[in-house]
C-alpha atoms as a PDB file:
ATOM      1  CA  UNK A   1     119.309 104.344  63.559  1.00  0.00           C
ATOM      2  CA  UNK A   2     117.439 106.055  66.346  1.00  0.00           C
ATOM      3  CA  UNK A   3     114.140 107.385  65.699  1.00  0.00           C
ATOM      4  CA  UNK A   4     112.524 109.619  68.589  1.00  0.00           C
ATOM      5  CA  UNK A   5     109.107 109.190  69.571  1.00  0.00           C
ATOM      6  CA  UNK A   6     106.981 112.268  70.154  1.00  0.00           C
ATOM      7  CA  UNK A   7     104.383 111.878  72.981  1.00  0.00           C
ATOM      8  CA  UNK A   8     100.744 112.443  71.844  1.00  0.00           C
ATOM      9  CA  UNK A   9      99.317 115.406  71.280  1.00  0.00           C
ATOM     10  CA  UNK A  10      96.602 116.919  74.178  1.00  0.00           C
ATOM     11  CA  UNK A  11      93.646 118.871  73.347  1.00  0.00           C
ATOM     12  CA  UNK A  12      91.840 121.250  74.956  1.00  0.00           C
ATOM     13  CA  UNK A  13      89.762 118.694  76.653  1.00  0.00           C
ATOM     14  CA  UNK A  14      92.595 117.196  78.709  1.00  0.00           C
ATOM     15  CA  UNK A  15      92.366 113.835  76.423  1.00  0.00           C
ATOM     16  CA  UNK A  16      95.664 112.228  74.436  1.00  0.00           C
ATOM     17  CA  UNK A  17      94.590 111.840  71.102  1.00  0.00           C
ATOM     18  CA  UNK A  18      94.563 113.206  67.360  1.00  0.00           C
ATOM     19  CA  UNK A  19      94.884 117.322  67.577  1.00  0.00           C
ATOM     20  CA  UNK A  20      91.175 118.066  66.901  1.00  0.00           C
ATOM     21  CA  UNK A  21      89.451 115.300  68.734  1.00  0.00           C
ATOM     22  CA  UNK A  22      87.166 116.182  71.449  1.00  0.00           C
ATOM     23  CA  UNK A  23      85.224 113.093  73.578  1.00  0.00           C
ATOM     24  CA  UNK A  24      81.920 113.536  73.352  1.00  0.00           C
ATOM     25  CA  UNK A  25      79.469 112.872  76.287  1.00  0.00           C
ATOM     26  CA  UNK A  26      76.634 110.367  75.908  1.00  0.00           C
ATOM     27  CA  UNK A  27      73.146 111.583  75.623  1.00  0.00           C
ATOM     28  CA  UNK A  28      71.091 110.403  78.723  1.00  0.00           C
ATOM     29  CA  UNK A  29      68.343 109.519  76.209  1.00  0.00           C
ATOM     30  CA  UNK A  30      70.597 106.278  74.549  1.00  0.00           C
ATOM     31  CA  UNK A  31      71.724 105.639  77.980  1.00  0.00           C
ATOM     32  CA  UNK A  32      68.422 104.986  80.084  1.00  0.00           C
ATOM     33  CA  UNK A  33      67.201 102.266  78.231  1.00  0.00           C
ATOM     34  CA  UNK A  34      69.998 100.474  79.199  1.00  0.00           C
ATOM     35  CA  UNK A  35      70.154 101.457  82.590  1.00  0.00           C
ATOM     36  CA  UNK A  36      66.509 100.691  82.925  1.00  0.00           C
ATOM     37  CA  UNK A  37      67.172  97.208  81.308  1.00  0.00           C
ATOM     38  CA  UNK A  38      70.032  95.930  83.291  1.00  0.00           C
ATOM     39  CA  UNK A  39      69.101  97.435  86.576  1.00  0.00           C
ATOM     40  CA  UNK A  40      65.822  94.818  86.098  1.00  0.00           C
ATOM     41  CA  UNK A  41      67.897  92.278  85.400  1.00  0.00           C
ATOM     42  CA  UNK A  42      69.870  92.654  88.147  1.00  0.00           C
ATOM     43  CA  UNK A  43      66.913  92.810  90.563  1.00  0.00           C
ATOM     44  CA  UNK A  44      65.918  89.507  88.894  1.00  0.00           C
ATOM     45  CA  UNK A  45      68.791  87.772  88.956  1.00  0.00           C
ATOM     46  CA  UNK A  46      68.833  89.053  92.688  1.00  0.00           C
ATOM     47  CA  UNK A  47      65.417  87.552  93.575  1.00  0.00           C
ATOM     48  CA  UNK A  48      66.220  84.162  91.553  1.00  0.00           C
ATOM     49  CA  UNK A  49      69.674  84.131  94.117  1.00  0.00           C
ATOM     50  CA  UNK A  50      68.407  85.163  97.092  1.00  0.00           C
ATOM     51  CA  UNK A  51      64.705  84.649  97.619  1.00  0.00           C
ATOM     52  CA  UNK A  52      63.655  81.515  94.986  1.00  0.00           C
ATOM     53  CA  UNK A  53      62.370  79.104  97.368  1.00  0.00           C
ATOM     54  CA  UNK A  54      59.363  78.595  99.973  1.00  0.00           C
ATOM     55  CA  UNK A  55      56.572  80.456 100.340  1.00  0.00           C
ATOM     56  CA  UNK A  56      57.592  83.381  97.617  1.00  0.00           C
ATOM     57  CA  UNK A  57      58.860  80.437  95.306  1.00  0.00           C
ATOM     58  CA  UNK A  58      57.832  81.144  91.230  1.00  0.00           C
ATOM     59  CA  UNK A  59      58.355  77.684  90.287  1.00  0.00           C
ATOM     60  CA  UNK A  60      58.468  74.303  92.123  1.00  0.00           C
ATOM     61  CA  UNK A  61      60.091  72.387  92.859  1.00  0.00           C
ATOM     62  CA  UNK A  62      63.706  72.947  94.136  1.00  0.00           C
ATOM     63  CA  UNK A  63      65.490  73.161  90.688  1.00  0.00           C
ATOM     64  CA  UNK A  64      66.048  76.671  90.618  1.00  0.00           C
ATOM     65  CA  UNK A  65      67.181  76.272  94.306  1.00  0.00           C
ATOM     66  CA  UNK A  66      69.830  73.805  93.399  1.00  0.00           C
ATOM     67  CA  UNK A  67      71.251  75.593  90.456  1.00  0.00           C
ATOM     68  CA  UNK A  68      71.798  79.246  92.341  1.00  0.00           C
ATOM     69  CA  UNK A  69      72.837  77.378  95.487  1.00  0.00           C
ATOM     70  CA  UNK A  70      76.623  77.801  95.355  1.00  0.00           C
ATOM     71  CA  UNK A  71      76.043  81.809  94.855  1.00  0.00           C
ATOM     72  CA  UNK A  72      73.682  82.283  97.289  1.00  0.00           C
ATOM     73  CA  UNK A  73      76.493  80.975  99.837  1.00  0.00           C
ATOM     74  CA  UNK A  74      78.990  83.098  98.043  1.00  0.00           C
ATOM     75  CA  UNK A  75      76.398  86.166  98.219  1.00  0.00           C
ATOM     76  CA  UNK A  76      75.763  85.384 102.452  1.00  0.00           C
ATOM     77  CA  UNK A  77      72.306  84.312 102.004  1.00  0.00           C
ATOM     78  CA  UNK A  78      70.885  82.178 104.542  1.00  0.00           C
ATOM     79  CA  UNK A  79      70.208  78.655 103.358  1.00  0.00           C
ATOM     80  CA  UNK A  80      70.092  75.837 105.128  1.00  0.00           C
END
């Protein structure tokens, strides 16, 4: 037996989905935080990679050094 398949419905919006359904947008209030949050950790993770050693060094000691090294070629920083 052949069974047809009907394509999904469209709303208004543009969006496949349930007839009905509208997306919603997010609230720039519950997405800030988390902008906020992962842009610093970014910058963090940045400085650890790129600038972790010498004269602006946190800790020392070239541990830190030795575990980002392989990125920091891979990212085009200047090492060695």
């Amino acid at each position: 037996m052949a069974q047809s398949v009907a394509p999904p419905a469209v709303s208004s919006t543009g969006t496949t989905g349930s007839p009905g359904t509208a997306v919603t947008p997010l609230p720039l209030r519950a997405v800030l935080p988390w902008a906020v949050f992962v842009g610093t950790l970014m910058l963090v993770l940045l400085y650890f990679v790129g600038a972790e050693q010498g004269a602006t060094s946190v800790f020392s000691g070239a541990q830190v050094h030795e575990w980002v090294h392989d990125g920091r070629h891979l990212l085009g920083f200047p090492c060695h």
